[in-house]
N, C-alpha and C. Protein backbone atom coordinates (compact mmCIF):
# COMPACT_ATOMS: atom_id res chain seq x y z
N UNK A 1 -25.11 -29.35 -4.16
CA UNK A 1 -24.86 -30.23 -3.07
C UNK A 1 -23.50 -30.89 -3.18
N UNK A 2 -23.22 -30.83 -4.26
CA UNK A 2 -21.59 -31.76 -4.86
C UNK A 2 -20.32 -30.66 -4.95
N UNK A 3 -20.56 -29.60 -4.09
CA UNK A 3 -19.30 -28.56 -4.01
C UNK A 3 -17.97 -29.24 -3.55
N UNK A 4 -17.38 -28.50 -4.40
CA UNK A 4 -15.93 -29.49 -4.28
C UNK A 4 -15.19 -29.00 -3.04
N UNK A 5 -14.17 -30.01 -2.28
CA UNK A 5 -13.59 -29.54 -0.84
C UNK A 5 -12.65 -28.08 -0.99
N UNK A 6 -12.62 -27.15 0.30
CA UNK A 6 -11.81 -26.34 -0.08
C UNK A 6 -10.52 -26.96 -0.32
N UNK A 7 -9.66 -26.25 -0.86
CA UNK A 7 -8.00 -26.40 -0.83
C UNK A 7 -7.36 -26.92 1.10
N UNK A 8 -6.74 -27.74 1.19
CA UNK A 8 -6.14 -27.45 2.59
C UNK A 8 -5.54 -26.42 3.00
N UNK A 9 -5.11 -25.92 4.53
CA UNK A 9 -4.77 -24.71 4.38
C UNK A 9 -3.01 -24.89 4.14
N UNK A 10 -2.42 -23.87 3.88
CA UNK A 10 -1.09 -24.22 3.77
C UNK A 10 -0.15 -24.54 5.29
N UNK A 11 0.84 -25.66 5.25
CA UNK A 11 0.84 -26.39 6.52
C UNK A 11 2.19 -25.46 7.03
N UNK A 12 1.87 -24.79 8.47
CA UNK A 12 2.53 -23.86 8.91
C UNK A 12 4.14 -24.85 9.75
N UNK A 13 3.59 -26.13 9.92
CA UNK A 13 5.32 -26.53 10.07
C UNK A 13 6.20 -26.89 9.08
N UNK A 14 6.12 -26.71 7.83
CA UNK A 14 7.32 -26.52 6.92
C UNK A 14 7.97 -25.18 6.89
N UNK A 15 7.68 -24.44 7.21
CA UNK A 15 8.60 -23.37 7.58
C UNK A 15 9.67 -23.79 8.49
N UNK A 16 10.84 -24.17 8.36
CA UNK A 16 11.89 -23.90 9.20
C UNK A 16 13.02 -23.29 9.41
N UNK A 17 12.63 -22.03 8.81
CA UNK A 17 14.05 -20.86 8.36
C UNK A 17 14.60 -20.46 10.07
N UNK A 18 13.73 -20.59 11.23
CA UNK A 18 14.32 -20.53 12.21
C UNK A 18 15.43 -21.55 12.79
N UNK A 19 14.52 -23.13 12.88
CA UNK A 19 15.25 -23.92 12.96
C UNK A 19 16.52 -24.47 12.21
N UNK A 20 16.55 -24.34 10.82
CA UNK A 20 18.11 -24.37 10.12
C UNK A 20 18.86 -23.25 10.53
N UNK A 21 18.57 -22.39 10.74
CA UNK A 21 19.40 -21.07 10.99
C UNK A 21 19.91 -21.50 12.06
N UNK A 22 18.96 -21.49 13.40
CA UNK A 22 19.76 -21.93 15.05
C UNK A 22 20.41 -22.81 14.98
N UNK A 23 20.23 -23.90 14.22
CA UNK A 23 21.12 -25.01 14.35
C UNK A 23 22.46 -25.07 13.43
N UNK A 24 22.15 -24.27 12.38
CA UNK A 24 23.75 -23.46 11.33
C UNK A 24 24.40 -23.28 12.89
N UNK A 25 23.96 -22.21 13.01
CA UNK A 25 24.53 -21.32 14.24
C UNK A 25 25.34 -21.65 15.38
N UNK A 26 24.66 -22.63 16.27
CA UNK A 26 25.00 -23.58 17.63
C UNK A 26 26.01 -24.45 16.43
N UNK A 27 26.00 -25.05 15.58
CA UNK A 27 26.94 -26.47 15.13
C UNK A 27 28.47 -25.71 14.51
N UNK A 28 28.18 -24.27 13.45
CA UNK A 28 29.05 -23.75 13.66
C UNK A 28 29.74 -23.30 14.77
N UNK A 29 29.19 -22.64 15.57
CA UNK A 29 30.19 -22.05 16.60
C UNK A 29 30.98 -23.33 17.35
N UNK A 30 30.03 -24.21 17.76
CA UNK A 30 30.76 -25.45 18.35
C UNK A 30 31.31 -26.35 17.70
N UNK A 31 31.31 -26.80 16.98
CA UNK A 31 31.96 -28.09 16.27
C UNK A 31 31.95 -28.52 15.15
N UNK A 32 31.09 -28.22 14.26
CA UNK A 32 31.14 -28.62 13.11
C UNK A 32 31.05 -27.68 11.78
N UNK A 33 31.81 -26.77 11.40
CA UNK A 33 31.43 -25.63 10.43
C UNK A 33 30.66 -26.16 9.32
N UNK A 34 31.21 -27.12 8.46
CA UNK A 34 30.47 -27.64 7.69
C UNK A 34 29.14 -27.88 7.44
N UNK A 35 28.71 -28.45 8.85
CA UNK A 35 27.04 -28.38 8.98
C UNK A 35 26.56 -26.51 9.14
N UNK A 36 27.25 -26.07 9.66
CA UNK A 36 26.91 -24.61 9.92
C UNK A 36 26.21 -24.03 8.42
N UNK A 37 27.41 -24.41 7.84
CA UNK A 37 27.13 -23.92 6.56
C UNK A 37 26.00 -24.12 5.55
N UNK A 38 25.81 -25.62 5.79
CA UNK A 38 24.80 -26.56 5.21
C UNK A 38 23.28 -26.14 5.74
N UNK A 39 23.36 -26.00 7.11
CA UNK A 39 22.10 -25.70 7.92
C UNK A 39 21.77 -24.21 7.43
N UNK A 40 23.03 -23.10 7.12
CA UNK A 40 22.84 -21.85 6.88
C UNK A 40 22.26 -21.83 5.47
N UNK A 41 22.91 -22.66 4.76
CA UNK A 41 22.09 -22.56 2.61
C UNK A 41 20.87 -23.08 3.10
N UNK A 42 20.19 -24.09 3.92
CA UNK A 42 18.91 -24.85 4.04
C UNK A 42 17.96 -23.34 4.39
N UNK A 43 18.25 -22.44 5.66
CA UNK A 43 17.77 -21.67 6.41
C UNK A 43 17.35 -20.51 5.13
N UNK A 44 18.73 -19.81 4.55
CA UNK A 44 18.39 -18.71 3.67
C UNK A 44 17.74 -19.41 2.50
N UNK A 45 17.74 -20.72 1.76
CA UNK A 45 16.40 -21.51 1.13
C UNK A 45 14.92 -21.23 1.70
N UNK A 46 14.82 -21.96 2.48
CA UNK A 46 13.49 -21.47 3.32
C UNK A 46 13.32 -20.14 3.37
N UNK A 47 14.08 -19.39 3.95
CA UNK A 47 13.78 -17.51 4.00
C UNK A 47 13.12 -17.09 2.78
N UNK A 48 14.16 -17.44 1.49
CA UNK A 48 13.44 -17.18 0.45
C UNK A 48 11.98 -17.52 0.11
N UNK A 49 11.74 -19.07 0.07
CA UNK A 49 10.81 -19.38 -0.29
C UNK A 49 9.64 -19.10 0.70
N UNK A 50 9.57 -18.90 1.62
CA UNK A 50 8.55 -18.17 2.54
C UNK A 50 8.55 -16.73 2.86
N UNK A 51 9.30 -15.79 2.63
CA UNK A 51 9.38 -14.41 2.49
C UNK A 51 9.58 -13.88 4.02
N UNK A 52 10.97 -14.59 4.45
CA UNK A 52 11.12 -14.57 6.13
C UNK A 52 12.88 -13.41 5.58
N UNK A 53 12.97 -13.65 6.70
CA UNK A 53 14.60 -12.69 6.60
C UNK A 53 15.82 -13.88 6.68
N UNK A 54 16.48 -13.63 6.04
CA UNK A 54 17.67 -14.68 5.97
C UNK A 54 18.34 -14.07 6.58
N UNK A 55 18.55 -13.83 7.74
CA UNK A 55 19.81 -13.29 8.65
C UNK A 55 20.39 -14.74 9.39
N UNK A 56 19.50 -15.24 10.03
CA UNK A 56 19.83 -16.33 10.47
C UNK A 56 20.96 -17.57 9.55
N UNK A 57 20.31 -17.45 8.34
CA UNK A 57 21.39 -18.08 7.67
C UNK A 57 22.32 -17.55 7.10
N UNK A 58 22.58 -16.23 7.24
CA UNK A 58 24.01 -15.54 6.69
C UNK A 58 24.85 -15.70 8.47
N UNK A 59 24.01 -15.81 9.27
CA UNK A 59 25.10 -15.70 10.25
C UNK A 59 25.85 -17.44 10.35
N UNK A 60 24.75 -18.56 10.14
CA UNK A 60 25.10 -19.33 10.32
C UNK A 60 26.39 -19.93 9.53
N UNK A 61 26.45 -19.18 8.08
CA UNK A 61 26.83 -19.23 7.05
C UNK A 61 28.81 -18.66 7.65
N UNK A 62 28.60 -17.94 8.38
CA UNK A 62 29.48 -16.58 8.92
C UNK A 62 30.37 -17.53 9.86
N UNK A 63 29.61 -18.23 11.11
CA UNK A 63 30.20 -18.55 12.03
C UNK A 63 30.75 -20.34 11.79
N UNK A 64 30.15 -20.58 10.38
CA UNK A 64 30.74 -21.90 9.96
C UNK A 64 32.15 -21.74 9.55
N UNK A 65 31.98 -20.73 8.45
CA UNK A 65 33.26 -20.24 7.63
C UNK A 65 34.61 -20.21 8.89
N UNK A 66 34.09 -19.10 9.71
CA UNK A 66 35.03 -18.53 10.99
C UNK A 66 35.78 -19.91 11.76
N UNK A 67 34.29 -21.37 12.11
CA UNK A 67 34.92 -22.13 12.62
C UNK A 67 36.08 -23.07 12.18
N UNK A 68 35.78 -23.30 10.73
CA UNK A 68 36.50 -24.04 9.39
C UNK A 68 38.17 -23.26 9.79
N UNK A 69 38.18 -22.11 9.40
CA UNK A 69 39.29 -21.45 9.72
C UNK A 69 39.87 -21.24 10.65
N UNK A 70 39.49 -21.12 11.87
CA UNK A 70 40.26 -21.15 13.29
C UNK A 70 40.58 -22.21 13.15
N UNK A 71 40.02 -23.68 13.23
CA UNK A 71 40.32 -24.86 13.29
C UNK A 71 41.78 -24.87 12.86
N UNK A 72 41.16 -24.60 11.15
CA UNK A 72 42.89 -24.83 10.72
C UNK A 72 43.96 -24.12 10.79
N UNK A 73 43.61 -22.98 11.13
CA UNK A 73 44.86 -22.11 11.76
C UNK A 73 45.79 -22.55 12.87
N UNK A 74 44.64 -23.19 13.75
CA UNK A 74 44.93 -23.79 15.52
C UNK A 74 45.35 -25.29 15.31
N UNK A 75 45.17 -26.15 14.26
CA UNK A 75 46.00 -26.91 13.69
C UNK A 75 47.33 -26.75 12.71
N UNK A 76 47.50 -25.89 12.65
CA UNK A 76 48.85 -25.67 11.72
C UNK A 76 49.89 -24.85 12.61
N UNK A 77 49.00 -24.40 13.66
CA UNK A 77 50.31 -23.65 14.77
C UNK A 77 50.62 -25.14 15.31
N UNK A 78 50.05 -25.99 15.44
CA UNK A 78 51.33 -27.53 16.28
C UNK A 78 51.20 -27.42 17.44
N UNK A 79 50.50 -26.11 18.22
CA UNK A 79 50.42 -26.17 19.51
C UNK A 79 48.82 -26.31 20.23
N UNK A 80 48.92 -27.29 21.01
CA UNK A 80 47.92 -27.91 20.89
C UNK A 80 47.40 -27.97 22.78
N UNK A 81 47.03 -26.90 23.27
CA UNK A 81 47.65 -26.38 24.81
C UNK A 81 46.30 -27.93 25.44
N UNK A 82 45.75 -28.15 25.44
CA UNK A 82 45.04 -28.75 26.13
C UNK A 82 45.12 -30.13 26.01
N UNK A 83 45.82 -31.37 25.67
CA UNK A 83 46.82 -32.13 25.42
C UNK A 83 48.27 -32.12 25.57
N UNK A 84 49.09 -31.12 26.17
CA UNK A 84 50.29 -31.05 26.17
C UNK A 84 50.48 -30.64 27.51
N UNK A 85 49.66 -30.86 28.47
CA UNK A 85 50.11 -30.71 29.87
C UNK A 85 50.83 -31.53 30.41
């Protein structure tokens, strides 16, 4: 009569290898590489530890890097077309 409770089941919203990935993704391409990047190590973390595909965070990882670098490329040319009208 004193059977012990099952285990809970394992809680299906800690998975968020989608959500760090999309949001790597959208923050790199637009504005912030840094987070891209950050959101992309969080995403391929999760992938691992839940046995999902880390694509999402190699891209996010991809389009942070890309934004980091245009930036400073498009800051070191001095020309700055959308302010200089």
């Amino acid at each position: 009569m004193n059977a012990p409770y099952p285990p809970p089941p394992a809680a299906a919203g800690r998975d968020r290898t989608t959500l760090w990935g999309v949001l790597g993704i959208v923050l790199g391409l637009i504005c912030c590489g840094i987070l891209g990047i950050i959101f992309g190590y969080l995403s391929i973390r999760d992938a691992k530890r839940y046995s999902q595909s880390p694509v999402l965070g190699y891209l996010a990882i991809a389009f942070g890097v890309i934004n980091i670098i245009g930036t400073a490329i498009w800051r070191a040319s001095g020309t700055y077309p959308l302010w200089n009208n």
